[in-house]
PDB file of N, CA and C in Angstrom:
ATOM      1  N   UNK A   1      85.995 109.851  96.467  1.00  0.00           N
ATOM      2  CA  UNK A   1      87.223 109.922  95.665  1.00  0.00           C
ATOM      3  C   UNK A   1      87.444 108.654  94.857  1.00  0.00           C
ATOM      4  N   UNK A   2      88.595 108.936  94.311  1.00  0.00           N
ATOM      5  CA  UNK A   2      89.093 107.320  93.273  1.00  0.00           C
ATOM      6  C   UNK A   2      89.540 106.154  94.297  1.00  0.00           C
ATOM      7  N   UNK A   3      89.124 105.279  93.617  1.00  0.00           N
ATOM      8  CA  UNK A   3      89.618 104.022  94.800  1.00  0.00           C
ATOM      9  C   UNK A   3      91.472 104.164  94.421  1.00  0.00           C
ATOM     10  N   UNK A   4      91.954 103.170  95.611  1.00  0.00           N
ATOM     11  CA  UNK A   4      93.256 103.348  95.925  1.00  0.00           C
ATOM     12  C   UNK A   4      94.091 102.740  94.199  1.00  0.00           C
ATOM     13  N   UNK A   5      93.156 101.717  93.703  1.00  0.00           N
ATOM     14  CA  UNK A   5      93.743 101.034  92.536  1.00  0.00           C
ATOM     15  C   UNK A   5      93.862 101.822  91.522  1.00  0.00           C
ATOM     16  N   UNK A   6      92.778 102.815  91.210  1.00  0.00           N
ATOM     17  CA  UNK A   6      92.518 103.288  89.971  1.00  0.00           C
ATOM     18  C   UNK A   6      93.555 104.445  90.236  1.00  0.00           C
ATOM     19  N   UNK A   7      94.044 105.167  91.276  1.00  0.00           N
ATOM     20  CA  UNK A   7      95.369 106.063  91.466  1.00  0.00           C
ATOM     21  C   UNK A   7      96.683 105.570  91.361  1.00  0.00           C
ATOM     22  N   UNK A   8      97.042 104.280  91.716  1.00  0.00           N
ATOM     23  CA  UNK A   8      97.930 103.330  91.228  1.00  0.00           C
ATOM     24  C   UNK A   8      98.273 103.368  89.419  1.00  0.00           C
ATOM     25  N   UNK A   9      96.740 102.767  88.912  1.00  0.00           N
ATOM     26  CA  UNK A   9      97.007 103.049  87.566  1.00  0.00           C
ATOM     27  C   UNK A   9      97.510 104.083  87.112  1.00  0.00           C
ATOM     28  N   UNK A  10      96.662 105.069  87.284  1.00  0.00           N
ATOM     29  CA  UNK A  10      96.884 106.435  87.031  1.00  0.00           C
ATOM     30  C   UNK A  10      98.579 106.536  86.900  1.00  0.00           C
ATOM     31  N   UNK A  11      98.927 106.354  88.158  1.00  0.00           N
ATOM     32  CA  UNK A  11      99.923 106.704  88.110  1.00  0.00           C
ATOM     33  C   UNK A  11     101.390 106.038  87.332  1.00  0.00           C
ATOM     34  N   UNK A  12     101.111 104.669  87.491  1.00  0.00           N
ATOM     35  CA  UNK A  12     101.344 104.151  86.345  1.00  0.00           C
ATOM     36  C   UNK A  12     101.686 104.605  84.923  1.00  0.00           C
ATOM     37  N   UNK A  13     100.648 104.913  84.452  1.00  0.00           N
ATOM     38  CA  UNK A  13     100.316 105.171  83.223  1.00  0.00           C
ATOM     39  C   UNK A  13     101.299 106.696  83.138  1.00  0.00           C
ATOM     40  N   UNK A  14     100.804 107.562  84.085  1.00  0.00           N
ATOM     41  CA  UNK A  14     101.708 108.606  83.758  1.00  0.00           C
ATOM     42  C   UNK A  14     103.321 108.332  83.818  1.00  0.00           C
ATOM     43  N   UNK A  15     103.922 107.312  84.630  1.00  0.00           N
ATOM     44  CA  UNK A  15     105.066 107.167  84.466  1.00  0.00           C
ATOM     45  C   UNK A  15     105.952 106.466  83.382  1.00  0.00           C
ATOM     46  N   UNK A  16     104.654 105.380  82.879  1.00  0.00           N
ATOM     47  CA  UNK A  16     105.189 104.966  81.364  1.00  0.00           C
ATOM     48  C   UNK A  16     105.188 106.402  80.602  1.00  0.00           C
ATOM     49  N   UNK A  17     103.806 106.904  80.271  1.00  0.00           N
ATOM     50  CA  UNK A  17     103.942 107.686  79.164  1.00  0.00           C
ATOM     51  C   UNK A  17     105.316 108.536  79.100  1.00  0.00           C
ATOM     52  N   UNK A  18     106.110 109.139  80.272  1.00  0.00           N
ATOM     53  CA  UNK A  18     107.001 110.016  80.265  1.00  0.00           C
ATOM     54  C   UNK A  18     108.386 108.947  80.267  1.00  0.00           C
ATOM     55  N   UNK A  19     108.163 108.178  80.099  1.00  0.00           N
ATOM     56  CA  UNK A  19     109.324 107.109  80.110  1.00  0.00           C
ATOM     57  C   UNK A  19     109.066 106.953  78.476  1.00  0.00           C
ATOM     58  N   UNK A  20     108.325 106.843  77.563  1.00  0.00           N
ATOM     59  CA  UNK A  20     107.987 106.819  76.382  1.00  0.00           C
ATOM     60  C   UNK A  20     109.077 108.258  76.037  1.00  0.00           C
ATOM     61  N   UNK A  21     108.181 109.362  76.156  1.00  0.00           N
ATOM     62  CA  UNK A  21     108.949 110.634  75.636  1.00  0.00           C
ATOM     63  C   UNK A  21     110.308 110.983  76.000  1.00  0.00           C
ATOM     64  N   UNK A  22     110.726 110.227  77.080  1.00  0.00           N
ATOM     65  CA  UNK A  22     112.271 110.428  77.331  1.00  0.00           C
ATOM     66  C   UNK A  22     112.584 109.681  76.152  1.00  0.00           C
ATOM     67  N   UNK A  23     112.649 108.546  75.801  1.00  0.00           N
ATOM     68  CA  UNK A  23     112.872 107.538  74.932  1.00  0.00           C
ATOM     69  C   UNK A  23     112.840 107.888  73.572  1.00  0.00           C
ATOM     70  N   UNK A  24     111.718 108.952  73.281  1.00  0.00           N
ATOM     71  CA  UNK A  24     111.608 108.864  72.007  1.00  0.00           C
ATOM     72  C   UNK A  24     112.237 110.322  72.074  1.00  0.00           C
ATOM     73  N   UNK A  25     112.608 111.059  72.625  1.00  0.00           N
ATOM     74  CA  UNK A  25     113.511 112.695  72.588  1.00  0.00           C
ATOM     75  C   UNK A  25     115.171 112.173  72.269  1.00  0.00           C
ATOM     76  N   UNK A  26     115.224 111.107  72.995  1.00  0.00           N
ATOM     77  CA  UNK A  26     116.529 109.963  73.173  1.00  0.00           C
ATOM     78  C   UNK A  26     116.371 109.628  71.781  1.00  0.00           C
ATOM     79  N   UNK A  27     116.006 109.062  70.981  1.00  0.00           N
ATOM     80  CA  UNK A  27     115.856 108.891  69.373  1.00  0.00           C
ATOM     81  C   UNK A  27     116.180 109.445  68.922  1.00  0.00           C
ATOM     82  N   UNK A  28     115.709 110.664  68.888  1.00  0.00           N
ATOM     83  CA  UNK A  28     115.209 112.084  67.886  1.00  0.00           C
ATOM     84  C   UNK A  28     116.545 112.544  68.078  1.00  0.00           C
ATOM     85  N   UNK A  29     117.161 112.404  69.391  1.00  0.00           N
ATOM     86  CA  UNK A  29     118.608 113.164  69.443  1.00  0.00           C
ATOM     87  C   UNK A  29     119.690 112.229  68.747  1.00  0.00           C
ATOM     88  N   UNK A  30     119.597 110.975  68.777  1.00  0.00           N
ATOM     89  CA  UNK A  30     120.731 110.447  68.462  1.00  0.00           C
ATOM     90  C   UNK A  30     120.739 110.108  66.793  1.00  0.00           C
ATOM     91  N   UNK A  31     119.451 110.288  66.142  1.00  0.00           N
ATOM     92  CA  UNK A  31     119.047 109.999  64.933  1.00  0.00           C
ATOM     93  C   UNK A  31     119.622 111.401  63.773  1.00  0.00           C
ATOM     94  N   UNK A  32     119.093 113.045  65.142  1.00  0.00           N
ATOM     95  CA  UNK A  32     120.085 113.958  64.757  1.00  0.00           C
ATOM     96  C   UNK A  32     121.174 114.428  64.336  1.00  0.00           C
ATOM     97  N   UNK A  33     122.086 113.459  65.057  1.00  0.00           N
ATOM     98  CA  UNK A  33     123.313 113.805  65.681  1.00  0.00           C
ATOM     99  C   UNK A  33     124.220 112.653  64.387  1.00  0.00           C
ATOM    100  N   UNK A  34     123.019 111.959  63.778  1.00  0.00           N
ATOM    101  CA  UNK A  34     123.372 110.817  62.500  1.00  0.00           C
ATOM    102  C   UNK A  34     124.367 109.677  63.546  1.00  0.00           C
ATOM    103  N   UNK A  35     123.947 109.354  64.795  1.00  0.00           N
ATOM    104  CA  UNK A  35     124.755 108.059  65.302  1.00  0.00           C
ATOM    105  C   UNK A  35     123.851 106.749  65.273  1.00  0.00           C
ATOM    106  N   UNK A  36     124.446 105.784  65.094  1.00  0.00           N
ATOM    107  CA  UNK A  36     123.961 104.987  64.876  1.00  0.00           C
ATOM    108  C   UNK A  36     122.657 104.461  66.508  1.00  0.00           C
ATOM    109  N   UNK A  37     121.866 104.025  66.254  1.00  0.00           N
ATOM    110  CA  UNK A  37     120.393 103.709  66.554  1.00  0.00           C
ATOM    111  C   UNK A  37     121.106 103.232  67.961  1.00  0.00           C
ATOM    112  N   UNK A  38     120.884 103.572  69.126  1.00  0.00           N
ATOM    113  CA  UNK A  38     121.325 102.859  70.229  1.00  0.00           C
ATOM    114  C   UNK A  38     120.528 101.822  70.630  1.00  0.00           C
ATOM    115  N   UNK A  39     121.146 100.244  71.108  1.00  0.00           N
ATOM    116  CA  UNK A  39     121.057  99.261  71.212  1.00  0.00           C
ATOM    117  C   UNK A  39     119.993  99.248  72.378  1.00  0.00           C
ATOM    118  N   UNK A  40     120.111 100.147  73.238  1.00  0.00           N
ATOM    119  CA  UNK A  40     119.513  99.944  74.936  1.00  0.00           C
ATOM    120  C   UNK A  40     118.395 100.271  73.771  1.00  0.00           C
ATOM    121  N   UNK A  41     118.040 101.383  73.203  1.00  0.00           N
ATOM    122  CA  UNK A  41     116.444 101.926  73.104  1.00  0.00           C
ATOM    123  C   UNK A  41     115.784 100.527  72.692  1.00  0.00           C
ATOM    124  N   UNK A  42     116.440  99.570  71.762  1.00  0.00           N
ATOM    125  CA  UNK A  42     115.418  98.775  71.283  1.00  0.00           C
ATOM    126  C   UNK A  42     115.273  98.339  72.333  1.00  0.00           C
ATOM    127  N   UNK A  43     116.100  97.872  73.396  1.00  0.00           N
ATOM    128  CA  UNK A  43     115.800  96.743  74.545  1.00  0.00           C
ATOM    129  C   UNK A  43     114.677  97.602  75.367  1.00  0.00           C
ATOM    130  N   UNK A  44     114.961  99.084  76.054  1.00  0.00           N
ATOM    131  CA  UNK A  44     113.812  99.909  75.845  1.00  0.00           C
ATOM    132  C   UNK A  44     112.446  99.443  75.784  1.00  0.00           C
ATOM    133  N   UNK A  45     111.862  99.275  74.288  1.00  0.00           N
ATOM    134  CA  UNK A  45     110.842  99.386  73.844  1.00  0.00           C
ATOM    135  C   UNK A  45     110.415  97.914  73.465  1.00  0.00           C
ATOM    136  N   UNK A  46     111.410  96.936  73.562  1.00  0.00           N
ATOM    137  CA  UNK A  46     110.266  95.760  73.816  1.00  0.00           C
ATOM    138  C   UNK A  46     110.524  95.324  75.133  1.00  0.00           C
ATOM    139  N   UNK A  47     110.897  96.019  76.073  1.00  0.00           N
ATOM    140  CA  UNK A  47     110.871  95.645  77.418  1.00  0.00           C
ATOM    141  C   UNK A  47     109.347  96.485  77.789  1.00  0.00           C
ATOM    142  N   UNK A  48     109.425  97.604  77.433  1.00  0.00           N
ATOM    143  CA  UNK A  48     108.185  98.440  77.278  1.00  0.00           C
ATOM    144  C   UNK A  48     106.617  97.856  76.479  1.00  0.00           C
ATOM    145  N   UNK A  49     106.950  96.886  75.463  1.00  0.00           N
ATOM    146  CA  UNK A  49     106.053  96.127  74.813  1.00  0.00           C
ATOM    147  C   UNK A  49     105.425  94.727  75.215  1.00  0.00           C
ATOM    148  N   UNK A  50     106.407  94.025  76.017  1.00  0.00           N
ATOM    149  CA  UNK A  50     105.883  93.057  76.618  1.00  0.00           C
ATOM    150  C   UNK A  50     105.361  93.553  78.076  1.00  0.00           C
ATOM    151  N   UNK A  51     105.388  94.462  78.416  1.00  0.00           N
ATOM    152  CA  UNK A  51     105.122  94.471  79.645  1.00  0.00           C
ATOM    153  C   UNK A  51     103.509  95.442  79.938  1.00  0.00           C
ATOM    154  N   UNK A  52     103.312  95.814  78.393  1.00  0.00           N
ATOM    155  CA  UNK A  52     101.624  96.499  78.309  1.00  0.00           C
ATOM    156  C   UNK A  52     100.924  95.323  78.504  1.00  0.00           C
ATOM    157  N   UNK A  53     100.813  94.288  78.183  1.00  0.00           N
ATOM    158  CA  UNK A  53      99.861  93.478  77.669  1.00  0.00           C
ATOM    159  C   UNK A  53      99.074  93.338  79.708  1.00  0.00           C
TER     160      UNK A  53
END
């Protein structure tokens, strides 16, 4: 089987990516709805950006 790390990642990875699409459905709705850009998403996405590297 996969070593214990590479299921870690894995899993990882799947929990960013769906933390991404909440985020960006969260956009799409509030960009809809014509309200102004919510403040958390940017904090969001460079909390999300410094933390790929």
């Amino acid at each position: 089987g996969l070593p214990e790390s590479a299921i870690c990642v894995q899993r990882f990875d799947d929990s960013r990516n769906s933390a991404i699409h909440i985020t960006y459905r969260t956009s799409l709705r509030s960009s809809s709805m014509r309200e102004p850009r919510d403040p958390l998403l940017k904090v969001i996405f460079i909390y999300y950006i410094h933390n790929i590297k």
